[in-house]
C-alpha atoms as a PDB file:
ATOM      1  CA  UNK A   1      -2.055 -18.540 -19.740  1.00  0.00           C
ATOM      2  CA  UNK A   2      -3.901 -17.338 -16.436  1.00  0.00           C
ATOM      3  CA  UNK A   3      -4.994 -19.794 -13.414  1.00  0.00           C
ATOM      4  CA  UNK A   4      -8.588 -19.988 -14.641  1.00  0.00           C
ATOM      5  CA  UNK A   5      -7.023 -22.025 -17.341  1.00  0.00           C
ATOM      6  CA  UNK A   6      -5.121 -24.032 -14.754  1.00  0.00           C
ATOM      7  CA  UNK A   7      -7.875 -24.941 -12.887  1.00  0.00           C
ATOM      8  CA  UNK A   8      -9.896 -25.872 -15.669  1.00  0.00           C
ATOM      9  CA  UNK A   9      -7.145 -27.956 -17.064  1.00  0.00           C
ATOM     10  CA  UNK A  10      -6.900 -29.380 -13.577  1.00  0.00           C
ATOM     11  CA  UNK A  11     -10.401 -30.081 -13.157  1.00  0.00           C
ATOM     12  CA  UNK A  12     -10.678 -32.189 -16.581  1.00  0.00           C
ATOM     13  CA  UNK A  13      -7.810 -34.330 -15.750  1.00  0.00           C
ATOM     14  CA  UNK A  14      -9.462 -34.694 -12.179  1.00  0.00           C
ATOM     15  CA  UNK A  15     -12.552 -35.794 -13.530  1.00  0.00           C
ATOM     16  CA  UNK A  16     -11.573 -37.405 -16.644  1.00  0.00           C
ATOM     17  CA  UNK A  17     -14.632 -35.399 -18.536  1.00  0.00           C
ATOM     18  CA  UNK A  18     -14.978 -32.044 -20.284  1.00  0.00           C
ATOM     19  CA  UNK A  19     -18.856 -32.450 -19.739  1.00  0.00           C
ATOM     20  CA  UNK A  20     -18.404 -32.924 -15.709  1.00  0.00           C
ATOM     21  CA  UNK A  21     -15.554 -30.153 -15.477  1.00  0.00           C
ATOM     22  CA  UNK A  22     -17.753 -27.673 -17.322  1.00  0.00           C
ATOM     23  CA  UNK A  23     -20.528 -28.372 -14.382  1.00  0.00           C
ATOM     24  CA  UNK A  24     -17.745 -27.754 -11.373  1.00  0.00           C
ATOM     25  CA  UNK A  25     -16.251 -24.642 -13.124  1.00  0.00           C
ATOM     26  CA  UNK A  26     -20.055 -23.315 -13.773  1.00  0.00           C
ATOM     27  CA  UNK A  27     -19.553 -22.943 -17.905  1.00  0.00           C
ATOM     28  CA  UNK A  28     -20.757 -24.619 -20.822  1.00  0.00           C
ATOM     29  CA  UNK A  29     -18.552 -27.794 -22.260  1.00  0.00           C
ATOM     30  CA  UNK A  30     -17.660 -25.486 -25.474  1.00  0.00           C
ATOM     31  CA  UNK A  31     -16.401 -22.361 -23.261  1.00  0.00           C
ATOM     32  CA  UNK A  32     -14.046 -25.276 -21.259  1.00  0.00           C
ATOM     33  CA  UNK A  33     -13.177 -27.028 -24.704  1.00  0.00           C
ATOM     34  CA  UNK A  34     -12.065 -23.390 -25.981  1.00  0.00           C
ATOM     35  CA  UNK A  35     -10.282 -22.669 -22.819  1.00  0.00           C
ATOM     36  CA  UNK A  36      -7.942 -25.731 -23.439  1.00  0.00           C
ATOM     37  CA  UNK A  37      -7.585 -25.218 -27.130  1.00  0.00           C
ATOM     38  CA  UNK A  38      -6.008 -21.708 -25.784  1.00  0.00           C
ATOM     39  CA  UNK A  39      -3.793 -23.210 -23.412  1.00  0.00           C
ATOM     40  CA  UNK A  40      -2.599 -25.875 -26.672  1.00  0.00           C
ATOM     41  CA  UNK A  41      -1.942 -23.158 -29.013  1.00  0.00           C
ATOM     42  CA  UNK A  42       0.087 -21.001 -26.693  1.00  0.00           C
ATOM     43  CA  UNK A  43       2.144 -24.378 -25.490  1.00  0.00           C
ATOM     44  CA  UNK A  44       2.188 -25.295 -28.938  1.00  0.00           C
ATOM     45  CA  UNK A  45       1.487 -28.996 -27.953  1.00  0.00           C
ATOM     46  CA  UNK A  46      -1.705 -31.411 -27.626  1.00  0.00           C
ATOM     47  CA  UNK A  47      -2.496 -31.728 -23.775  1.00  0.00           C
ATOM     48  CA  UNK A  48      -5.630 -34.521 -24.348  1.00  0.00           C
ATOM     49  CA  UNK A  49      -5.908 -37.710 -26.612  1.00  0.00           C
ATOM     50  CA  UNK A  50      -9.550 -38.087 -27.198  1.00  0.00           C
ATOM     51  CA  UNK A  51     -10.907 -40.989 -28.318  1.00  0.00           C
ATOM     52  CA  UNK A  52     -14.433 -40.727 -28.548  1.00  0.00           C
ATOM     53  CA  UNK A  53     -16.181 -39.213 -25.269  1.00  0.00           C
ATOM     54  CA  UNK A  54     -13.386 -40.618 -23.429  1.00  0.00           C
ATOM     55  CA  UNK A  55      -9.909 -38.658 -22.829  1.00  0.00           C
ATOM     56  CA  UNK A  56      -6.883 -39.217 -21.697  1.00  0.00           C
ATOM     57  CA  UNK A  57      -3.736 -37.187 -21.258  1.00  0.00           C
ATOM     58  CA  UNK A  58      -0.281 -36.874 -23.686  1.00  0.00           C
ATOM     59  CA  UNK A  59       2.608 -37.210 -22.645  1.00  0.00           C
ATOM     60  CA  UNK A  60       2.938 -33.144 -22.904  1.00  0.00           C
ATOM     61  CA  UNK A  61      -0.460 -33.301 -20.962  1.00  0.00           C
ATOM     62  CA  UNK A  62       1.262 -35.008 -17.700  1.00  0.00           C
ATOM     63  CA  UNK A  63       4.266 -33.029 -17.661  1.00  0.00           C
ATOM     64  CA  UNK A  64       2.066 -30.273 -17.703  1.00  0.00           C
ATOM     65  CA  UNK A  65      -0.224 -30.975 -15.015  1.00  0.00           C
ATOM     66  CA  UNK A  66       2.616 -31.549 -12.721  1.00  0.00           C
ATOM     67  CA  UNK A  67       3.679 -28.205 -12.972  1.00  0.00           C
ATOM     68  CA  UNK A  68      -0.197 -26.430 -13.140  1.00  0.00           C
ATOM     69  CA  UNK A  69      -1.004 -28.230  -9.799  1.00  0.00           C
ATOM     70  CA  UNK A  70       1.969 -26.653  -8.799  1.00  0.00           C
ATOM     71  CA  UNK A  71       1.544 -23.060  -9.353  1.00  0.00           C
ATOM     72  CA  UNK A  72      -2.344 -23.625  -8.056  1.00  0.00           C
ATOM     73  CA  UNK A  73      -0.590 -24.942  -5.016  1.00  0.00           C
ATOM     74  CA  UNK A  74       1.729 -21.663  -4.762  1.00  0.00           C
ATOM     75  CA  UNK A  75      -1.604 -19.759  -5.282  1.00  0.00           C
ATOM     76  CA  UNK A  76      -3.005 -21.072  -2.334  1.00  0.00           C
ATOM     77  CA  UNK A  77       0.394 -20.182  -0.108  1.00  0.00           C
ATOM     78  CA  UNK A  78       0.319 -16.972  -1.196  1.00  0.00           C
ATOM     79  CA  UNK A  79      -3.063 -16.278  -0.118  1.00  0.00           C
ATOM     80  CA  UNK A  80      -3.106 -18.530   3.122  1.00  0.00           C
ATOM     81  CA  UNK A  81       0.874 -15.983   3.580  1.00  0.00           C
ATOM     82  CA  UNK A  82      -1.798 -12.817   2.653  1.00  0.00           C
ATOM     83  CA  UNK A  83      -4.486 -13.928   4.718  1.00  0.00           C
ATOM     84  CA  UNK A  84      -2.260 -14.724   7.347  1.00  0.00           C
ATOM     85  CA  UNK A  85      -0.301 -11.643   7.562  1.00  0.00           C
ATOM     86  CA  UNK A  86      -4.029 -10.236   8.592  1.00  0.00           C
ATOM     87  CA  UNK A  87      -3.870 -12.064  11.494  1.00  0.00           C
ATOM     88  CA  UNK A  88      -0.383 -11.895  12.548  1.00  0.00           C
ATOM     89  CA  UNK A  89       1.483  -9.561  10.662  1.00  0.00           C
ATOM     90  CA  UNK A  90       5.202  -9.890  10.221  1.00  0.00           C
ATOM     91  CA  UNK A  91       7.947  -8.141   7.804  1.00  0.00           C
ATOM     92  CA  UNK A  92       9.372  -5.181   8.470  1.00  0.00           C
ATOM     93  CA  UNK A  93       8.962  -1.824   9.209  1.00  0.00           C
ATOM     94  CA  UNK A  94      11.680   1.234   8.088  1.00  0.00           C
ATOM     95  CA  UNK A  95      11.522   4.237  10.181  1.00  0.00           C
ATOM     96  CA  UNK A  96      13.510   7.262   9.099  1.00  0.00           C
ATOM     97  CA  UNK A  97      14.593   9.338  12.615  1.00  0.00           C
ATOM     98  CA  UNK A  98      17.578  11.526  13.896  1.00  0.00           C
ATOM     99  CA  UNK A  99      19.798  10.854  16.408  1.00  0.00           C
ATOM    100  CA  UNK A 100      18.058  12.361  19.290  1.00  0.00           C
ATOM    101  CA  UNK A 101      14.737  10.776  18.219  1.00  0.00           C
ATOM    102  CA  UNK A 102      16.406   7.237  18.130  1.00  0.00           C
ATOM    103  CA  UNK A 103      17.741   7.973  22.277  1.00  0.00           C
ATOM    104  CA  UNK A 104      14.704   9.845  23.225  1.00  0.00           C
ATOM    105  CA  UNK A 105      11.848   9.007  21.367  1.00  0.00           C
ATOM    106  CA  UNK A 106      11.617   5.376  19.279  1.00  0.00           C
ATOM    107  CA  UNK A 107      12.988   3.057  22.565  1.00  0.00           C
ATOM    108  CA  UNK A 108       9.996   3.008  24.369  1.00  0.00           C
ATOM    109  CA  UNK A 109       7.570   3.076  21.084  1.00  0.00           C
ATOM    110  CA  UNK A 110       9.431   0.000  19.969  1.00  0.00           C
ATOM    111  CA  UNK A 111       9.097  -1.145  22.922  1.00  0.00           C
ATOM    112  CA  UNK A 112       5.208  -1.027  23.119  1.00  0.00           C
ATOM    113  CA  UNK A 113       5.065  -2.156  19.566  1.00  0.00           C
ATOM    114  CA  UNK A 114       7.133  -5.251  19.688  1.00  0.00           C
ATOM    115  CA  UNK A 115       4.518  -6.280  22.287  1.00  0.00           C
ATOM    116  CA  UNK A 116       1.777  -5.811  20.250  1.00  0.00           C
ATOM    117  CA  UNK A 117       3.670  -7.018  17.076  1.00  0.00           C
ATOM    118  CA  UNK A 118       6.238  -9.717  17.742  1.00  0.00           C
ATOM    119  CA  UNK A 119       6.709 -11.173  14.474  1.00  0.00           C
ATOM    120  CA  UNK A 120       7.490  -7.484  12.726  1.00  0.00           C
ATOM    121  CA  UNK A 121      11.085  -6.137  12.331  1.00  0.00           C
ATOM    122  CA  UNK A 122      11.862  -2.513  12.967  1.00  0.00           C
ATOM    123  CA  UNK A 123      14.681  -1.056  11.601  1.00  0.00           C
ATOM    124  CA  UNK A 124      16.044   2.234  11.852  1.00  0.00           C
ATOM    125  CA  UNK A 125      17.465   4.847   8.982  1.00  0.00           C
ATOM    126  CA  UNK A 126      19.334   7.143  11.233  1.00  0.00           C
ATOM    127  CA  UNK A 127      19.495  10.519   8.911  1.00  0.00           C
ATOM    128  CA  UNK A 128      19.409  14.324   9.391  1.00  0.00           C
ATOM    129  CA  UNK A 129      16.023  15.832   9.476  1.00  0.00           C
ATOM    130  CA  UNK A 130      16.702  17.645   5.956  1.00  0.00           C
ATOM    131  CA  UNK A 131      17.133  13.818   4.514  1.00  0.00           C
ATOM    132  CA  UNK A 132      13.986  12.393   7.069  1.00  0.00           C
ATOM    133  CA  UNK A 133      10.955  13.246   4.052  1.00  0.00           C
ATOM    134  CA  UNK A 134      13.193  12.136   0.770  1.00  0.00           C
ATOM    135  CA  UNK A 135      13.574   8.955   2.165  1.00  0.00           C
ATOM    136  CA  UNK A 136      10.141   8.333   2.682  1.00  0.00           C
ATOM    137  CA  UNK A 137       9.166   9.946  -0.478  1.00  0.00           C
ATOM    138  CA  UNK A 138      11.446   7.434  -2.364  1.00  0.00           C
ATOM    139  CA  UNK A 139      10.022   4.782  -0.604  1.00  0.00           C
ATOM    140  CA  UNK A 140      13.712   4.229   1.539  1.00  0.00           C
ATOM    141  CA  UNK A 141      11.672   4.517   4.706  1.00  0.00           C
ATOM    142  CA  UNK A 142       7.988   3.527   5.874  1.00  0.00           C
ATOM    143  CA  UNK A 143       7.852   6.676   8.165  1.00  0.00           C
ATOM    144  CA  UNK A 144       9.549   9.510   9.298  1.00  0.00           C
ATOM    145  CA  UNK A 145       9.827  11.496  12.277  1.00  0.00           C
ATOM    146  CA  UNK A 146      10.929  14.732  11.888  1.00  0.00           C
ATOM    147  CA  UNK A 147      10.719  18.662  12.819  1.00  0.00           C
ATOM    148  CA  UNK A 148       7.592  20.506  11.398  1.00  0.00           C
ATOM    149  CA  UNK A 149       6.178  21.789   9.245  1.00  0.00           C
ATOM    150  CA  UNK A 150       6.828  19.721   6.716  1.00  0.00           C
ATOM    151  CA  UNK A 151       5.650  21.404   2.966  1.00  0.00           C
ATOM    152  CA  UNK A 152       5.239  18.712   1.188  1.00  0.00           C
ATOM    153  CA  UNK A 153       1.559  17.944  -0.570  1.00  0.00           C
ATOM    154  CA  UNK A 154       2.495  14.214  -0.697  1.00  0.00           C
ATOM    155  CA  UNK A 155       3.821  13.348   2.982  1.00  0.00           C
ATOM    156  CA  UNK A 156       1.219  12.682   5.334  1.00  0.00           C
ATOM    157  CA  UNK A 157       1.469  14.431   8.817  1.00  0.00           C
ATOM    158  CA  UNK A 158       0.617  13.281  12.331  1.00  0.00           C
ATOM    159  CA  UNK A 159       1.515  15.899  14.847  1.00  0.00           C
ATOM    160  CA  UNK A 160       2.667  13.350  17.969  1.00  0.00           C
ATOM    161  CA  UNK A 161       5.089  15.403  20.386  1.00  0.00           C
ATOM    162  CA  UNK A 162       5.536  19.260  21.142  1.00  0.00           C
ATOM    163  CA  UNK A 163       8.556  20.704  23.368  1.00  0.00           C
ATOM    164  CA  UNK A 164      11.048  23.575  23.809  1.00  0.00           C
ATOM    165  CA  UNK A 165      14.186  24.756  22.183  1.00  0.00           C
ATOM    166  CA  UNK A 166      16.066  26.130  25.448  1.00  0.00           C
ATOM    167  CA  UNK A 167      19.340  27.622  25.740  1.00  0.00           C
ATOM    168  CA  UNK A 168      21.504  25.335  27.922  1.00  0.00           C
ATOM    169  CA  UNK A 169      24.261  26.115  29.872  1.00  0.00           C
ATOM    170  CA  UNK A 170      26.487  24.057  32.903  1.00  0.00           C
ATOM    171  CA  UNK A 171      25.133  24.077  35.829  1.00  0.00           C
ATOM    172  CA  UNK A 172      27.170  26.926  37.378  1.00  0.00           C
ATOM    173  CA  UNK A 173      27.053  29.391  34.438  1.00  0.00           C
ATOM    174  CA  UNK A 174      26.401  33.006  34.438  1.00  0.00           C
ATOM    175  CA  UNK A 175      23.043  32.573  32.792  1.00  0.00           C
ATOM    176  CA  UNK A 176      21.915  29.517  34.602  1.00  0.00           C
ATOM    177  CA  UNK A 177      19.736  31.340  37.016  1.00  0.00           C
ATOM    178  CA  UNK A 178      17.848  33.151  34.388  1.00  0.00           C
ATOM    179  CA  UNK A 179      14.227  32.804  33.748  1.00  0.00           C
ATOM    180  CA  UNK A 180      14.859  33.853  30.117  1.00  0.00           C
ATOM    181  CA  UNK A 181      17.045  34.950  27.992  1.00  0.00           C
ATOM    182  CA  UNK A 182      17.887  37.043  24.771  1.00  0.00           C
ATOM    183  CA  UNK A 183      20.533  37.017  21.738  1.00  0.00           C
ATOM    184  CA  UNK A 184      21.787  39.661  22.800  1.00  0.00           C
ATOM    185  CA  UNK A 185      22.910  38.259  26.237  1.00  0.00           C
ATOM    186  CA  UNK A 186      24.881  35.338  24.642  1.00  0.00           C
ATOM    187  CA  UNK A 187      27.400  37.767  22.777  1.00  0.00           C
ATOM    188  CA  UNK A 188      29.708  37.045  26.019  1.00  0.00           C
ATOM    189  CA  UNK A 189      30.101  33.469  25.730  1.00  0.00           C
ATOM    190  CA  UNK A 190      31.203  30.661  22.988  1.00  0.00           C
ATOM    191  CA  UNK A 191      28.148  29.326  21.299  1.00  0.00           C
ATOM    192  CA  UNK A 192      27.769  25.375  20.264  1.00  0.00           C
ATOM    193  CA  UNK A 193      25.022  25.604  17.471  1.00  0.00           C
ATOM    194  CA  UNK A 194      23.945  23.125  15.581  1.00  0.00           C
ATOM    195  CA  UNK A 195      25.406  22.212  12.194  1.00  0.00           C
ATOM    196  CA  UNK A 196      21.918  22.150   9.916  1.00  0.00           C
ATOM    197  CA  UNK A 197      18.375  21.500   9.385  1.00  0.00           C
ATOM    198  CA  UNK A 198      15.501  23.212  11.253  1.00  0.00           C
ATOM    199  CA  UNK A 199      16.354  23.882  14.133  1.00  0.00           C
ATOM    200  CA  UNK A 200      19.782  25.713  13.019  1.00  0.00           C
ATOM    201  CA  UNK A 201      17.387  27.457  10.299  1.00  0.00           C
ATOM    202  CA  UNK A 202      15.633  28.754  13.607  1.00  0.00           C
ATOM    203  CA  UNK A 203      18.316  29.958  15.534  1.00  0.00           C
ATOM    204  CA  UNK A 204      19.742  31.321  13.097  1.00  0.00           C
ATOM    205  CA  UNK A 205      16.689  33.811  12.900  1.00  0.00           C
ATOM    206  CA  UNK A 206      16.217  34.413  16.211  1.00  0.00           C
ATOM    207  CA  UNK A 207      20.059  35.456  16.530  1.00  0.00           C
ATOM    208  CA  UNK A 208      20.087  37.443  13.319  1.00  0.00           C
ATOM    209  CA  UNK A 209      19.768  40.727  15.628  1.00  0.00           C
ATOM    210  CA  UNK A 210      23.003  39.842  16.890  1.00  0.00           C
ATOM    211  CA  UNK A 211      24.897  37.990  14.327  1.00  0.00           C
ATOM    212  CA  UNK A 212      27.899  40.131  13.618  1.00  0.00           C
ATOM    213  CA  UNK A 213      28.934  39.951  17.587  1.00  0.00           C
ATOM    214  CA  UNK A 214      28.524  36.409  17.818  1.00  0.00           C
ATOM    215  CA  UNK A 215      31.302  34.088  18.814  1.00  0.00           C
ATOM    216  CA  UNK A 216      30.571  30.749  17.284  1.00  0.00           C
ATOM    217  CA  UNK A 217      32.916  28.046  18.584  1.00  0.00           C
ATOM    218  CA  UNK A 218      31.740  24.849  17.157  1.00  0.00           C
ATOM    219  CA  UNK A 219      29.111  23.640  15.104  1.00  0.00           C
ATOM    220  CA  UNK A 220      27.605  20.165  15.856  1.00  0.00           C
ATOM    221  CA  UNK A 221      26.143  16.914  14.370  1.00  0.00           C
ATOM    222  CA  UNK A 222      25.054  14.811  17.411  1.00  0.00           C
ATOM    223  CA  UNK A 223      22.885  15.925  20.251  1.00  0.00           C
ATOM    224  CA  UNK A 224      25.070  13.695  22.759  1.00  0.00           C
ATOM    225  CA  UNK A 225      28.249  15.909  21.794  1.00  0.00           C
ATOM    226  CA  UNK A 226      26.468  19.041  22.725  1.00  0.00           C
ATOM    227  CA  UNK A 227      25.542  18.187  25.897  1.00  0.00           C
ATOM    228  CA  UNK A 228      28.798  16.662  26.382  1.00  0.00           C
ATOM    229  CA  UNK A 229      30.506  19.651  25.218  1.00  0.00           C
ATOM    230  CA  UNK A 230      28.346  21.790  27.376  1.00  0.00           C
ATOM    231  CA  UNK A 231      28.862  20.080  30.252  1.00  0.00           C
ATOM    232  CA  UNK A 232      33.083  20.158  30.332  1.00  0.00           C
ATOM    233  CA  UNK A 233      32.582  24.227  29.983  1.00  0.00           C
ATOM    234  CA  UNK A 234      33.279  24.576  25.889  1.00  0.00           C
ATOM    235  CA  UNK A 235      30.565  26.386  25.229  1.00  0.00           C
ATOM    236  CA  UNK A 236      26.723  27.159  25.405  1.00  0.00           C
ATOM    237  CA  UNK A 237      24.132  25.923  23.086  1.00  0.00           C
ATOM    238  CA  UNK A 238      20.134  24.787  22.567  1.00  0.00           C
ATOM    239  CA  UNK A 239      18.287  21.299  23.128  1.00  0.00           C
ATOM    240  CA  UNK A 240      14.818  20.579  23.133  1.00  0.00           C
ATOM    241  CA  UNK A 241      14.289  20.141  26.943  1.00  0.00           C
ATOM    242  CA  UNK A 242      13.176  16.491  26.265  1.00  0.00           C
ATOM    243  CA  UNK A 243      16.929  15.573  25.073  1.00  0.00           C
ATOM    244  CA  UNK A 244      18.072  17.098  28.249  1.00  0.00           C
ATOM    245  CA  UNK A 245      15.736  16.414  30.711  1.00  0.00           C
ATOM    246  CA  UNK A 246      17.989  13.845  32.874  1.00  0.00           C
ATOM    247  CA  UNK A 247      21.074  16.416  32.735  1.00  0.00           C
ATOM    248  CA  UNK A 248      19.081  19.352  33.940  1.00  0.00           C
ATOM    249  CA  UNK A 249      17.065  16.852  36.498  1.00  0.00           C
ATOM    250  CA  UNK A 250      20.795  16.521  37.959  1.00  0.00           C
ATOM    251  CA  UNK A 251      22.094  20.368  38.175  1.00  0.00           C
ATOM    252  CA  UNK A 252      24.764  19.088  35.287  1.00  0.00           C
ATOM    253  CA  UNK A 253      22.997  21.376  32.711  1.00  0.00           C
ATOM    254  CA  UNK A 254      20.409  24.320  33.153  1.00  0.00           C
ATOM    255  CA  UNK A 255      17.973  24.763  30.823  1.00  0.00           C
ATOM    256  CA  UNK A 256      16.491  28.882  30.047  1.00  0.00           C
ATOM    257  CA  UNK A 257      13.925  29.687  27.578  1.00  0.00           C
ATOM    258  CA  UNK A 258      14.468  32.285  24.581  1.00  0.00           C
ATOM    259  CA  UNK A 259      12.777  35.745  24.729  1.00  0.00           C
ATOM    260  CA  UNK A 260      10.697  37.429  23.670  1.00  0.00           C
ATOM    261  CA  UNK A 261       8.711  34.072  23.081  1.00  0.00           C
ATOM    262  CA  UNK A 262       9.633  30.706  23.668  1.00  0.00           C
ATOM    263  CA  UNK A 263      10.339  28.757  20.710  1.00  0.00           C
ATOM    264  CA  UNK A 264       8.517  25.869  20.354  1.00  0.00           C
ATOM    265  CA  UNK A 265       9.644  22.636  18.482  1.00  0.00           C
ATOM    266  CA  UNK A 266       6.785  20.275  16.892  1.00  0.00           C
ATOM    267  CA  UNK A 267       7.406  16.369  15.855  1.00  0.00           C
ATOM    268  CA  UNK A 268       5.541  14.761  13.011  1.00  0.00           C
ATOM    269  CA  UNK A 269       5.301  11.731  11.970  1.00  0.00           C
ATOM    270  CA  UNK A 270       5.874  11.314   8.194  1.00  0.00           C
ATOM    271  CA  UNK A 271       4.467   8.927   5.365  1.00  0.00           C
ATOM    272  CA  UNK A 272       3.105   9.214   1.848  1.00  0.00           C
ATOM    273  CA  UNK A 273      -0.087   9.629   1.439  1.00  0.00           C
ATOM    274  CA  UNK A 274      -0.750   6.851  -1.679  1.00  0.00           C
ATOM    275  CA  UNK A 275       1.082   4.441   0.048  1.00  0.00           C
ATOM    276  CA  UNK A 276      -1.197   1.658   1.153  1.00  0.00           C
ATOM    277  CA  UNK A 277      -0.678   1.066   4.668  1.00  0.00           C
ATOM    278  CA  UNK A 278      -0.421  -2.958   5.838  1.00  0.00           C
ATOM    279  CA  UNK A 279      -2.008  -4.007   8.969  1.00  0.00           C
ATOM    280  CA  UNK A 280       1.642  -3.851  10.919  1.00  0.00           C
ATOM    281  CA  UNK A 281       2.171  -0.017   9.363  1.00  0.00           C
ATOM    282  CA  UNK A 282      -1.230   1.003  10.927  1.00  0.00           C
ATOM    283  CA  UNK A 283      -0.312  -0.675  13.877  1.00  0.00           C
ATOM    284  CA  UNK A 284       2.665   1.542  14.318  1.00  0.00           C
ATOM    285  CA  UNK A 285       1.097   4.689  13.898  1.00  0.00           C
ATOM    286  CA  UNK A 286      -1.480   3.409  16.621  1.00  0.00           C
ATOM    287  CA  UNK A 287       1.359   2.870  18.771  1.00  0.00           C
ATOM    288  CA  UNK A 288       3.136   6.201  18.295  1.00  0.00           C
ATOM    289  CA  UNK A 289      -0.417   8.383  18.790  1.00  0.00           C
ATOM    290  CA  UNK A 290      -0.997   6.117  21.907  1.00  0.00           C
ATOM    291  CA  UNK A 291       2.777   7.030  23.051  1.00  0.00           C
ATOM    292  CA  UNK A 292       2.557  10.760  22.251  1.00  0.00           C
ATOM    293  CA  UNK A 293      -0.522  11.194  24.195  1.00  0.00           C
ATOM    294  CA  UNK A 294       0.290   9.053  27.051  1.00  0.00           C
ATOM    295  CA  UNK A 295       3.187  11.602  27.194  1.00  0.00           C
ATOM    296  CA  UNK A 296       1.777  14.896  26.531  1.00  0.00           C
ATOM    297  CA  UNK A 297       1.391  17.635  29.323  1.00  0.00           C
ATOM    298  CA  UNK A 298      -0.458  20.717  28.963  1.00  0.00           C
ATOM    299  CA  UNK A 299       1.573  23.726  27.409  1.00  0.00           C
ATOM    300  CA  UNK A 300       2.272  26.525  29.733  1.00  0.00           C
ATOM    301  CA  UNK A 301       0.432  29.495  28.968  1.00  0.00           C
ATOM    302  CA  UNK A 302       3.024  31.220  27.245  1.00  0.00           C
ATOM    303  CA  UNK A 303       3.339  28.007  24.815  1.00  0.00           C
ATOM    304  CA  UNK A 304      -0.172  27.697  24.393  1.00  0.00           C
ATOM    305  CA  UNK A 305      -0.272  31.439  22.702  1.00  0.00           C
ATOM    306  CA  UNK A 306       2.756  30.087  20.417  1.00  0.00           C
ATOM    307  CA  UNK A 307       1.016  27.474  19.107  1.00  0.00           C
ATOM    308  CA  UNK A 308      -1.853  29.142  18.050  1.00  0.00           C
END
């Protein structure tokens, strides 16, 4: 049974005339007349009494058409829903994002997109950066944003914000007036490092020189804690400068790049590539691009060679 049928069905009953349905539906009387002798077989029932050129329906027949003008009717709600989603899309959108990009990043972008997009729901999957590209990969999230690079052939990438991974330390500290610094100048004092993912990964590298003198006091999960932690004298420990920027702004926190380069930290946002994108999903990722470049500043120079 398919809605061709339907209508055809439909269109007899309307019209009271296989010969005048076969001229609405554009097909000869015995391609309509084989149509319905289908749609008997596989209800196992007579739909018409015929009597002659004229027709009228069984009993079977009426119950049926009740229910075919029905599911013509849902038809045409489903497409007017379709066609209307084109025009003012609603749903919801999943976006997969750490903690620090939920505080620093998605409030305003929300923000600019719930203006643009009233009737669409954003939720967000708050996970750890190593979790960020499986859950858009099994279809748990609509789009990630997340550290790069991302190797994954895939996951989509839009490259929409680049910062720096700075030491920080209170605003008092030994190291606080320091342009720059290097792993070997932190052996002195606790370090706060952060528990996984890419940025640990990073660190981890970059204090590999120094490793067996390190004293590592805590390892953290939230980027409010190490601030936090920072702040009441427990340790030093390493932000992006955007998750800071307000602390260091008030002399709580100072904020001193890593030598011999600075390290640079690049945010992508994620989504698979043979995933068909609605008109609220492109709408997003117009919104995020227009964010990240309303936002960008030119690297320094130093940067700018890092990035190359």
């Amino acid at each position: 049974m398919d809605l061709d049928q339907l209508h055809t069905f439909l269109e007899i009953v309307r019209l009271k005339s296989f010969s005048k349905a076969a001229q609405t539906c554009y097909r000869t009387q015995p391609a309509i007349s084989a149509q319905i002798r289908q749609l008997e077989q596989e209800l196992n029932t007579q739909l018409f009494d015929r009597f002659g050129s004229r027709i009228s329906l069984t009993t079977a027949g009426k119950i049926f058409c009740q229910y075919a003008e029905q599911i013509l009717e849902a038809r045409r709600r489903a497409q007017d829903a379709i066609n209307e989603l084109e025009q003012t899309p609603r749903g919801e959108l999943v976006i997969a994002a750490n903690e620090a990009t939920c505080i620093y990043v998605l409030p305003q972008v929300f923000s600019d997109y719930r203006k643009q997009f009233p009737n669409v729901q954003l939720l967000v999957e708050r996970s750890y950066s190593s979790r960020i590209v499986d859950a858009v990969l099994e279809n748990v999230a609509d789009f990630g944003i997340t550290q790069l690079p991302v190797q994954e052939r895939k996951i989509q990438v839009v490259r929409i914000h680049t910062d720096e991974i700075k030491l920080v330390v209170p605003g008092g500290h030994p190291l606080a007036a320091k342009q720059s610094v290097t792993a070997a100048d932190l052996v002195p004092y606790p370090l706060l490092l952060p528990k996984y993912g890419t940025t640990r990964a990073r660190l981890n590298e970059w204090l590999e020189i120094v490793e067996d003198d390190l004293q590592i006091s805590m390892e953290l999960d939230s980027t409010e804690m190490v601030k936090r932690f920072v702040e009441a004298g427990l340790g030093i420990s390493f932000l992006a400068v955007s998750n800071c920027a307000e602390e260091v702004a008030a002399g709580r926190l100072a904020a001193i790049s890593l030598a011999p380069e600075p390290m640079i930290r690049r945010l992508g946002l994620v989504y698979r590539k043979d995933k068909a994108l609605s008109k609220a999903a492109l709408g997003f990722i117009d919104v995020v691009l227009a964010h990240a470049e309303k936002s960008a500043e030119p690297p320094p120079r130093q940067m700018r060679q890092t990035v190359r």
